[in-house]
Protein backbone atom coordinates (compact mmCIF):
# COMPACT_ATOMS: atom_id res chain seq x y z
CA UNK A 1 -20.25 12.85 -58.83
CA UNK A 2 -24.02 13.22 -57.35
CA UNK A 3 -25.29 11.48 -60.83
CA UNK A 4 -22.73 8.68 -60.05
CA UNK A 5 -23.78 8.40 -56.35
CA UNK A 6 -27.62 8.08 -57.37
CA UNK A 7 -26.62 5.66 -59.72
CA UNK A 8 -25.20 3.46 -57.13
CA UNK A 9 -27.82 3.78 -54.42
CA UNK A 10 -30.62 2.70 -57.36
CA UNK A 11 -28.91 -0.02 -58.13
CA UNK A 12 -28.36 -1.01 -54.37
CA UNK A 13 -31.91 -0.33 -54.06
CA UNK A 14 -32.64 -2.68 -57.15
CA UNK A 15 -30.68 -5.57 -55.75
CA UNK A 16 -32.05 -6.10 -52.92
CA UNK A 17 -35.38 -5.95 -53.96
CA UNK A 18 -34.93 -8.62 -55.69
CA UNK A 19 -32.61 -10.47 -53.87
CA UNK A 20 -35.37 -10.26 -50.61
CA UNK A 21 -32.37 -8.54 -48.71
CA UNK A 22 -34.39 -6.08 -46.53
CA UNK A 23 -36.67 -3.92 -48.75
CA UNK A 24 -39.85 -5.47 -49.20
CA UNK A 25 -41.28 -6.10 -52.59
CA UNK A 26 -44.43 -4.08 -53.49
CA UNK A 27 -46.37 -7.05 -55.27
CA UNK A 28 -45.89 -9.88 -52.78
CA UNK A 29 -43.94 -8.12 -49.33
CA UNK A 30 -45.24 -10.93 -47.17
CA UNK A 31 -45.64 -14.60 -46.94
CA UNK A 32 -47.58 -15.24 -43.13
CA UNK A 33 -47.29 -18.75 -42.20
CA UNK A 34 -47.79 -20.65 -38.61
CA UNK A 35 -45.80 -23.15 -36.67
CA UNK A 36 -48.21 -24.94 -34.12
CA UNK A 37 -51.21 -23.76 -35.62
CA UNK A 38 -52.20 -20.77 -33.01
CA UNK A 39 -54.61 -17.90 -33.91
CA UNK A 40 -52.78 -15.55 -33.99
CA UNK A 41 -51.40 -15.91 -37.64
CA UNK A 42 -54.79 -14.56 -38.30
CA UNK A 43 -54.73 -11.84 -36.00
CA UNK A 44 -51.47 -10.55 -37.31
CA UNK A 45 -52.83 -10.63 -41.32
CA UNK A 46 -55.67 -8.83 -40.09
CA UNK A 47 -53.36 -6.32 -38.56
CA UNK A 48 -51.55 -6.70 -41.41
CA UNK A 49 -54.50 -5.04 -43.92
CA UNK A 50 -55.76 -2.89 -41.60
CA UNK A 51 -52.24 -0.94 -41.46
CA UNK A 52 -51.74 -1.08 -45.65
CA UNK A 53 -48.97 -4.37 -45.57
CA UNK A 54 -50.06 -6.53 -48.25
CA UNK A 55 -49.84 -10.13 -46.77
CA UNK A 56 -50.50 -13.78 -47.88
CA UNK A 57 -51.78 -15.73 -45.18
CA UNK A 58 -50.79 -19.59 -45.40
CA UNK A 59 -51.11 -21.13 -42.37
CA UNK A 60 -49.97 -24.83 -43.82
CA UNK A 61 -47.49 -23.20 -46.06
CA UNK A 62 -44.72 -25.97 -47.86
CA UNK A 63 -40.80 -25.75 -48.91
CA UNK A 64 -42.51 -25.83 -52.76
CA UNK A 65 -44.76 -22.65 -52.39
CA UNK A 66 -42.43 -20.42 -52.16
CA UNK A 67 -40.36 -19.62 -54.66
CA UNK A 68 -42.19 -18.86 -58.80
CA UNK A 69 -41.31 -20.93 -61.98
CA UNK A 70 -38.22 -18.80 -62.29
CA UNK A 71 -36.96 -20.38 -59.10
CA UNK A 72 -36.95 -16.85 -57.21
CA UNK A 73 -38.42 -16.27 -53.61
CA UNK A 74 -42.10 -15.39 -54.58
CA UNK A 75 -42.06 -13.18 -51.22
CA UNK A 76 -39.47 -10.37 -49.94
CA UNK A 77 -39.96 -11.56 -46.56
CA UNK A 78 -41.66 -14.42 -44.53
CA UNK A 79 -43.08 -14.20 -41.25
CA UNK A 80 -44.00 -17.50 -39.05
CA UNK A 81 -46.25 -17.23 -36.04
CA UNK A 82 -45.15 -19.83 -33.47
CA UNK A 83 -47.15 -21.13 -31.18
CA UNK A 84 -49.07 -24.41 -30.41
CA UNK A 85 -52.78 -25.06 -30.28
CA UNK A 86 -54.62 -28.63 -30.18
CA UNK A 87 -57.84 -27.21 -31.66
CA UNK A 88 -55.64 -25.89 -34.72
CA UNK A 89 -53.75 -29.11 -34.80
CA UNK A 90 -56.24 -31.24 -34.83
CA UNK A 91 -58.48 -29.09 -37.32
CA UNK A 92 -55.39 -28.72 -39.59
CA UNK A 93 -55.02 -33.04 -39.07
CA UNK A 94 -51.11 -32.99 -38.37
CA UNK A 95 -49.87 -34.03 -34.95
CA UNK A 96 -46.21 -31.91 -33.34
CA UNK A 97 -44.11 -33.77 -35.17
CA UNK A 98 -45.27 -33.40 -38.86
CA UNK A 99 -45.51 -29.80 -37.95
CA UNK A 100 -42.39 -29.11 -36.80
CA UNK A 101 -40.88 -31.64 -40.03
CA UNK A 102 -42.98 -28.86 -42.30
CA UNK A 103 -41.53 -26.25 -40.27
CA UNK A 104 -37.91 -27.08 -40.91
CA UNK A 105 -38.45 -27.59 -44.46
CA UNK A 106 -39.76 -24.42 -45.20
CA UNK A 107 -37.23 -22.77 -43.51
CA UNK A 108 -34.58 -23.88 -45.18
CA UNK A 109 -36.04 -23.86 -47.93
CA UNK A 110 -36.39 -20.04 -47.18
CA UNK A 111 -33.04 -19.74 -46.01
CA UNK A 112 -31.73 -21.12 -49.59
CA UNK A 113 -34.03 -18.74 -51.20
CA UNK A 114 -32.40 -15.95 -49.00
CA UNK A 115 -35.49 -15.30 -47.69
CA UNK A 116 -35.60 -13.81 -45.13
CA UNK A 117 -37.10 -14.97 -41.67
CA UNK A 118 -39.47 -12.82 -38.99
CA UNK A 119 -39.79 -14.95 -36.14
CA UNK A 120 -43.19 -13.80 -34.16
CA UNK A 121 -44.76 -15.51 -30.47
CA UNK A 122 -47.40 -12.94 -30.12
CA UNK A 123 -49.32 -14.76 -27.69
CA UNK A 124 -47.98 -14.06 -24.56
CA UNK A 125 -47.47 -16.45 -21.89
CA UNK A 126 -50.97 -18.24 -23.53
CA UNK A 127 -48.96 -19.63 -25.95
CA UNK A 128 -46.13 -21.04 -23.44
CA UNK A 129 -46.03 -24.59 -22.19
CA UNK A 130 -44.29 -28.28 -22.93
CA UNK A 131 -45.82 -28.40 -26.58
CA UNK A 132 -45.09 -24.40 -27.59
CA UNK A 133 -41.68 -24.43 -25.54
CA UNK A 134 -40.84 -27.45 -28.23
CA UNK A 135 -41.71 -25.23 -31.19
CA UNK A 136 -39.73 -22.26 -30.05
CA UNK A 137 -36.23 -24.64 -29.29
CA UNK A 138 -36.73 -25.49 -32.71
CA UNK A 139 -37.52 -23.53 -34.88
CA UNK A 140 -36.60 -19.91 -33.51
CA UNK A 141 -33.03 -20.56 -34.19
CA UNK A 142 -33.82 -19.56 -37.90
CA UNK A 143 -34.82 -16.30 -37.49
CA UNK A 144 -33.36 -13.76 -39.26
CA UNK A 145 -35.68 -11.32 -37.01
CA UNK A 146 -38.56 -11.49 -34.02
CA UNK A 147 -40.74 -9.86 -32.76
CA UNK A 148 -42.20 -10.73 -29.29
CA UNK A 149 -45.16 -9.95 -27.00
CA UNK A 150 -43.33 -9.50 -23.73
CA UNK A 151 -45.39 -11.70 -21.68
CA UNK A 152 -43.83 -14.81 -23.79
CA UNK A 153 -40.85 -14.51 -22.02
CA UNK A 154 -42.17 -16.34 -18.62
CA UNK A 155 -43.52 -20.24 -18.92
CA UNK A 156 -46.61 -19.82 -16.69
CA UNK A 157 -48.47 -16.97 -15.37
CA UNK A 158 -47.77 -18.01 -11.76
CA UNK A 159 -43.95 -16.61 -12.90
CA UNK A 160 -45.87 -13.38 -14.62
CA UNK A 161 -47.22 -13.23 -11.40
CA UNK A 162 -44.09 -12.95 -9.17
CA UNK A 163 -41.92 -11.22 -12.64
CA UNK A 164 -39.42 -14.35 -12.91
CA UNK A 165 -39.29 -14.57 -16.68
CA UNK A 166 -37.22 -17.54 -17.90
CA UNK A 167 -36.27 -15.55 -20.87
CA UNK A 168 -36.79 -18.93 -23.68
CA UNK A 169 -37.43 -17.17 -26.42
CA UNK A 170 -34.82 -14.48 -26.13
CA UNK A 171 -32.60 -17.03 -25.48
CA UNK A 172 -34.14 -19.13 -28.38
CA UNK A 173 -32.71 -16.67 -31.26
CA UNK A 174 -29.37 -17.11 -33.09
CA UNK A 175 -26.60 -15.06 -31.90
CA UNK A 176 -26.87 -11.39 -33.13
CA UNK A 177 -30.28 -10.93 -33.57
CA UNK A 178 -32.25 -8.46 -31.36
CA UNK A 179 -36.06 -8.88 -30.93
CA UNK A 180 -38.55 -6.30 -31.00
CA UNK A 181 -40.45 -6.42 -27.89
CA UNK A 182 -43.81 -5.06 -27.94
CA UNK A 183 -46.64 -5.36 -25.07
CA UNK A 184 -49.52 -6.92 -26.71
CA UNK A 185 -50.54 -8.13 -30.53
CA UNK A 186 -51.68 -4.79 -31.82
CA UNK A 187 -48.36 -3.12 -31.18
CA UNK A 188 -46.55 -5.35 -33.69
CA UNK A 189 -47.37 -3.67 -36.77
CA UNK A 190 -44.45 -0.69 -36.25
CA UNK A 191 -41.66 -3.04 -35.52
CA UNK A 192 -42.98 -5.05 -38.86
CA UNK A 193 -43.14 -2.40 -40.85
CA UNK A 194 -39.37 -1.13 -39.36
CA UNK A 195 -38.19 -4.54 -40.45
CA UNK A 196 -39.96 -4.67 -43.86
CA UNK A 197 -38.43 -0.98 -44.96
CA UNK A 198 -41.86 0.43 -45.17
């Protein structure tokens, strides 16, 4: 009977590392990718290394990198830093709206690759405003998870100021899914590796 129960578990285990269902793969765990072109993508994959998760960091990344030539999800999990920046904009030479048309191909292209989603604003109320609030209406609603600096939750820092959050990018996310609040940048690595299985 114990044989037969290991036996199951291993192949449990074996499924959905392949099928990208929660356990992260040890050759290629994580595809990092950006939606408004923010630092922060950066600052993440450096927390990333520093704290032994192997990442790929594509900021520009397209529905057609991510699965192999066997048609699988090259990645166990994808993470997409939202957050909008001019100078990143302009440097990466794409205005809102060819971002956020590259945004929802990838992730549904991720989505049919069951791939799934982690949803990160990690810049605070920095990275709130007309052109980030767009972003987040549009593309959080495909997040499988998120993880949030707290401070994202208020538009301005005049409503920091008096605590009046407007709560957008709770209220962003698909029904069922919880974020993982954190305080600031560097406290996102435990909630990533909770989600990731590692």
């Amino acid at each position: 009977m114990r044989r037969y129960t290991l036996l199951v578990l291993l192949a449990a285990l074996a499924l959905a590392i392949m099928g990208g269902t929660g356990i992260a793969n040890a050759a290629n765990p994580l595809l990092i990718t950006n939606v408004g072109q923010g630092a922060e993508s950066a600052m993440v994959n450096v927390l990333c290394k520093k704290n032994g998760i192997a990442a790929t960091l594509n900021d520009t990344a397209t529905a057609g990198e991510l699965a192999g030539p066997d048609g699988k999800a090259k990645f166990s999990f994808m993470a997409v830093v939202v957050g909008y920046s001019g100078k990143g904009m302009g440097a990466a030479g794409v205005n809102i709206d060819q971002e956020l048309a590259r945004a929802h191909e990838v992730m549904k292209k991720a989505q049919a690759l069951k791939l799934p989603i982690i949803i990160m604003h990690v810049g605070g109320v920095e990275r709130r405003g007309d052109s980030s609030d767009r972003l987040i209406k549009e593309v959080f609603k495909y997040a499988n998870y998120a993880i949030f600096v707290s401070t994202g939750n208020y538009p301005d820092s005049g409503a920091l100021d008096k605590k009046k959050p407007d709560n957008l990018l709770t209220n962003s996310l698909p029904k069922g899914v919880a974020p993982k609040i954190v305080d600031r940048i560097n406290d996102v690595v435990a909630p990533l590796k909770g989600i990731m299985g590692l």
